[in-house]
Structure formats: structure tokens, C-alpha cells
Protein backbone atom coordinates (compact mmCIF):
# COMPACT_ATOMS: atom_id res chain seq x y z
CA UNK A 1 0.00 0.00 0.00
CA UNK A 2 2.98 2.53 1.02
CA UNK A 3 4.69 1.91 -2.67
CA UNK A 4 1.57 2.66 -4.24
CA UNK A 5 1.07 5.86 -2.61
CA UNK A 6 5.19 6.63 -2.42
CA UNK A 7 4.28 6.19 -6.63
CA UNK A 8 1.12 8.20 -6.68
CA UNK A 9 3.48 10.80 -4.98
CA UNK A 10 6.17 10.61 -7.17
CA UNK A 11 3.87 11.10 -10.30
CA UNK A 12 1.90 13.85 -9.01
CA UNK A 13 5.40 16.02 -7.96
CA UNK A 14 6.75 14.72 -11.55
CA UNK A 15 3.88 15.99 -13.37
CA UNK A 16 3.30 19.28 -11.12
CA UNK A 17 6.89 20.51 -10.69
CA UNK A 18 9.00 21.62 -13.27
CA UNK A 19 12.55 21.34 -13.67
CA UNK A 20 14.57 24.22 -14.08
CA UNK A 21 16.29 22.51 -16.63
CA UNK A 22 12.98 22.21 -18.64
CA UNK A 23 12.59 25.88 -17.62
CA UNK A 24 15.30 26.97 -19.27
CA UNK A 25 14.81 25.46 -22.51
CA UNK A 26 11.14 26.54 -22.78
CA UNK A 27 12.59 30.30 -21.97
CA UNK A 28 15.12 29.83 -24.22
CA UNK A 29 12.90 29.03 -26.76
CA UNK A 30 10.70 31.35 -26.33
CA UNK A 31 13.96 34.05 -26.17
CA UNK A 32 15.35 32.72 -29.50
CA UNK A 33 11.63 33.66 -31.48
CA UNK A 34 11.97 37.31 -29.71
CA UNK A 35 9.27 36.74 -27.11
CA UNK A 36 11.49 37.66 -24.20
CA UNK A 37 14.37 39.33 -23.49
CA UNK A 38 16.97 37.71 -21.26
CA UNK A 39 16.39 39.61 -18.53
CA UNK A 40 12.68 38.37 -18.42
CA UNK A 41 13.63 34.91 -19.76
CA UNK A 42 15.87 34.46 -16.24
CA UNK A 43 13.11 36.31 -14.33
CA UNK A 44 10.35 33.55 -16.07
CA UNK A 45 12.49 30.71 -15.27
CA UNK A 46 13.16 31.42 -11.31
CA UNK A 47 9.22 32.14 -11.19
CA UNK A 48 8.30 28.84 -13.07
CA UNK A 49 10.80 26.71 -10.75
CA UNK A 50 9.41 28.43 -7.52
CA UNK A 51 5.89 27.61 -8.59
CA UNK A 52 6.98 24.25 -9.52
CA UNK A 53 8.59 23.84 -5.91
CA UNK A 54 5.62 25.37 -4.05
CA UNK A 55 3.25 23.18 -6.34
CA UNK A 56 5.47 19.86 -5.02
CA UNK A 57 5.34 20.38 -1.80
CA UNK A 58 2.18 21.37 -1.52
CA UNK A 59 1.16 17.88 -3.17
CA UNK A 60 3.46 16.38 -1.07
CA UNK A 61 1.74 18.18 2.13
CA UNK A 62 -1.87 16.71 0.28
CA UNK A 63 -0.51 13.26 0.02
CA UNK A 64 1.16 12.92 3.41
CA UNK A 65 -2.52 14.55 4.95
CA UNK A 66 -4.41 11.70 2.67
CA UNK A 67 -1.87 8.71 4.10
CA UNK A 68 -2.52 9.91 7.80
CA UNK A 69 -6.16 10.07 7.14
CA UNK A 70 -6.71 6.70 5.33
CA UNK A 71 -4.24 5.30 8.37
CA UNK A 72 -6.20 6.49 10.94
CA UNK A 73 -9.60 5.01 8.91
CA UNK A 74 -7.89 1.34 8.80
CA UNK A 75 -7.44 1.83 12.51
CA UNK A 76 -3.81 0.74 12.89
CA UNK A 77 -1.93 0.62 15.50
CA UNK A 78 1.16 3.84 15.50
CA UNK A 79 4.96 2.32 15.92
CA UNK A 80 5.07 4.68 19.30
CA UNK A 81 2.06 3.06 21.19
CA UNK A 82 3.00 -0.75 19.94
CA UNK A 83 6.28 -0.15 21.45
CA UNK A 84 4.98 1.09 24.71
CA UNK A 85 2.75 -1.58 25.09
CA UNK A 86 5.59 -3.90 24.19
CA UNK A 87 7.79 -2.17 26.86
CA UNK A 88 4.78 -2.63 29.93
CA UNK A 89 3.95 -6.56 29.11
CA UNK A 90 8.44 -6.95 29.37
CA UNK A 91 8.32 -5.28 32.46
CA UNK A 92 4.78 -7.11 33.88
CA UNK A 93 6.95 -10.55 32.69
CA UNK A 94 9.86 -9.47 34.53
CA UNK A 95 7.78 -8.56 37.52
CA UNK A 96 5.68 -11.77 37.41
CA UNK A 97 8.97 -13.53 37.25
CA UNK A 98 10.24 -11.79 40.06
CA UNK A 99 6.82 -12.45 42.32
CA UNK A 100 7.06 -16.29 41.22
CA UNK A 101 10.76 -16.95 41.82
CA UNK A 102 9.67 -15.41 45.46
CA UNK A 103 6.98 -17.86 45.50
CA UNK A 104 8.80 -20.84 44.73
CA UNK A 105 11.91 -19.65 46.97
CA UNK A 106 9.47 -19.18 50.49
């Protein structure tokens, strides 16, 4: 379930942010036909790869809100409380030991 959604996650930042790789050629594209200057062209490409950015992580806030929800649906148990629970039944068997090593010993 957590590749699937580490996928979906992946695919939605791929197709959302932009590169500024890919920015540049699109600018300098657009540059070589006259549509920009440089100046703008640099000024188009830092916009379009902060957009991009802000557009990823706010997908990535979306998808991490979605995976908490749907975990908390499905009712499972959280790492943090299993291991508590695992650390009181060790120390209820080492304190039963204890009270039937006593037992045996009187």
C-alpha cells in the first residue's frame, strides 16, 4: 500500500513541478523567437521553478494529509504506542517472574 502511494506521490510532484532545466529550454525558446528578453527569460524561469517547488510540496503536504487520514480510517496501530505496550507486558513478565521466583523460593 505505502509503494503505491510513495508512486502516486512521485507522479503527481513529476507531473506538477517543473525542472529548471525544462525551464530553461522553454525560456530559451521562447527568447530565441523574440518573445522575451533575457532579462525576463531568467526572471520567467526562477518564477516557473518556484511555482513548480511550491506546487510539489504542496502535493506532497496533500498526500502525506491523505496517508494519515486513510491510516487512521484502517485503525492501525502507531509504531510509538505498539512499542509502549511492548515495553509494559516486558516489564509485567519481569515482575511476574520476580513475584514467582519469590513464590517458589518461600
Amino acid at each position: 500500500m505505502f509503494k503505491l502511494l510513495e508512486k502516486m506521490l512521485y507522479a503527481g510532484v513529476g507531473a506538477v513541478a517543473i525542472t529548471e532545466e525544462k525551464a530553461k529550454e522553454l525560456v530559451n525558446e521562447l527568447e530565441k523567437k523574440g518573445h522575451v528578453s533575457s532579462e525576463e527569460g531568467a526572471k520567467l524561469v526562477r518564477e516557473m521553478v518556484d511555482k513548480g517547488k511550491a506546487a510539489s510540496e504542496d502535493m506532497q503536504k496533500n498526500v502525506n494529509n491523505e496517508v494519515r487520514r486513510m491510516l487512521d480510517k484502517v485503525n492501525l496501530v502507531k509504531k510509538e504506542d505498539f512499542d509502549s505496550l511492548a515495553k509494559e507486558v516486558h516489564d509485567l513478565n519481569v515482575k511476574m517472574d520476580l513475584l514467582l521466583s519469590h513464590r517458589h523460593d518461600a
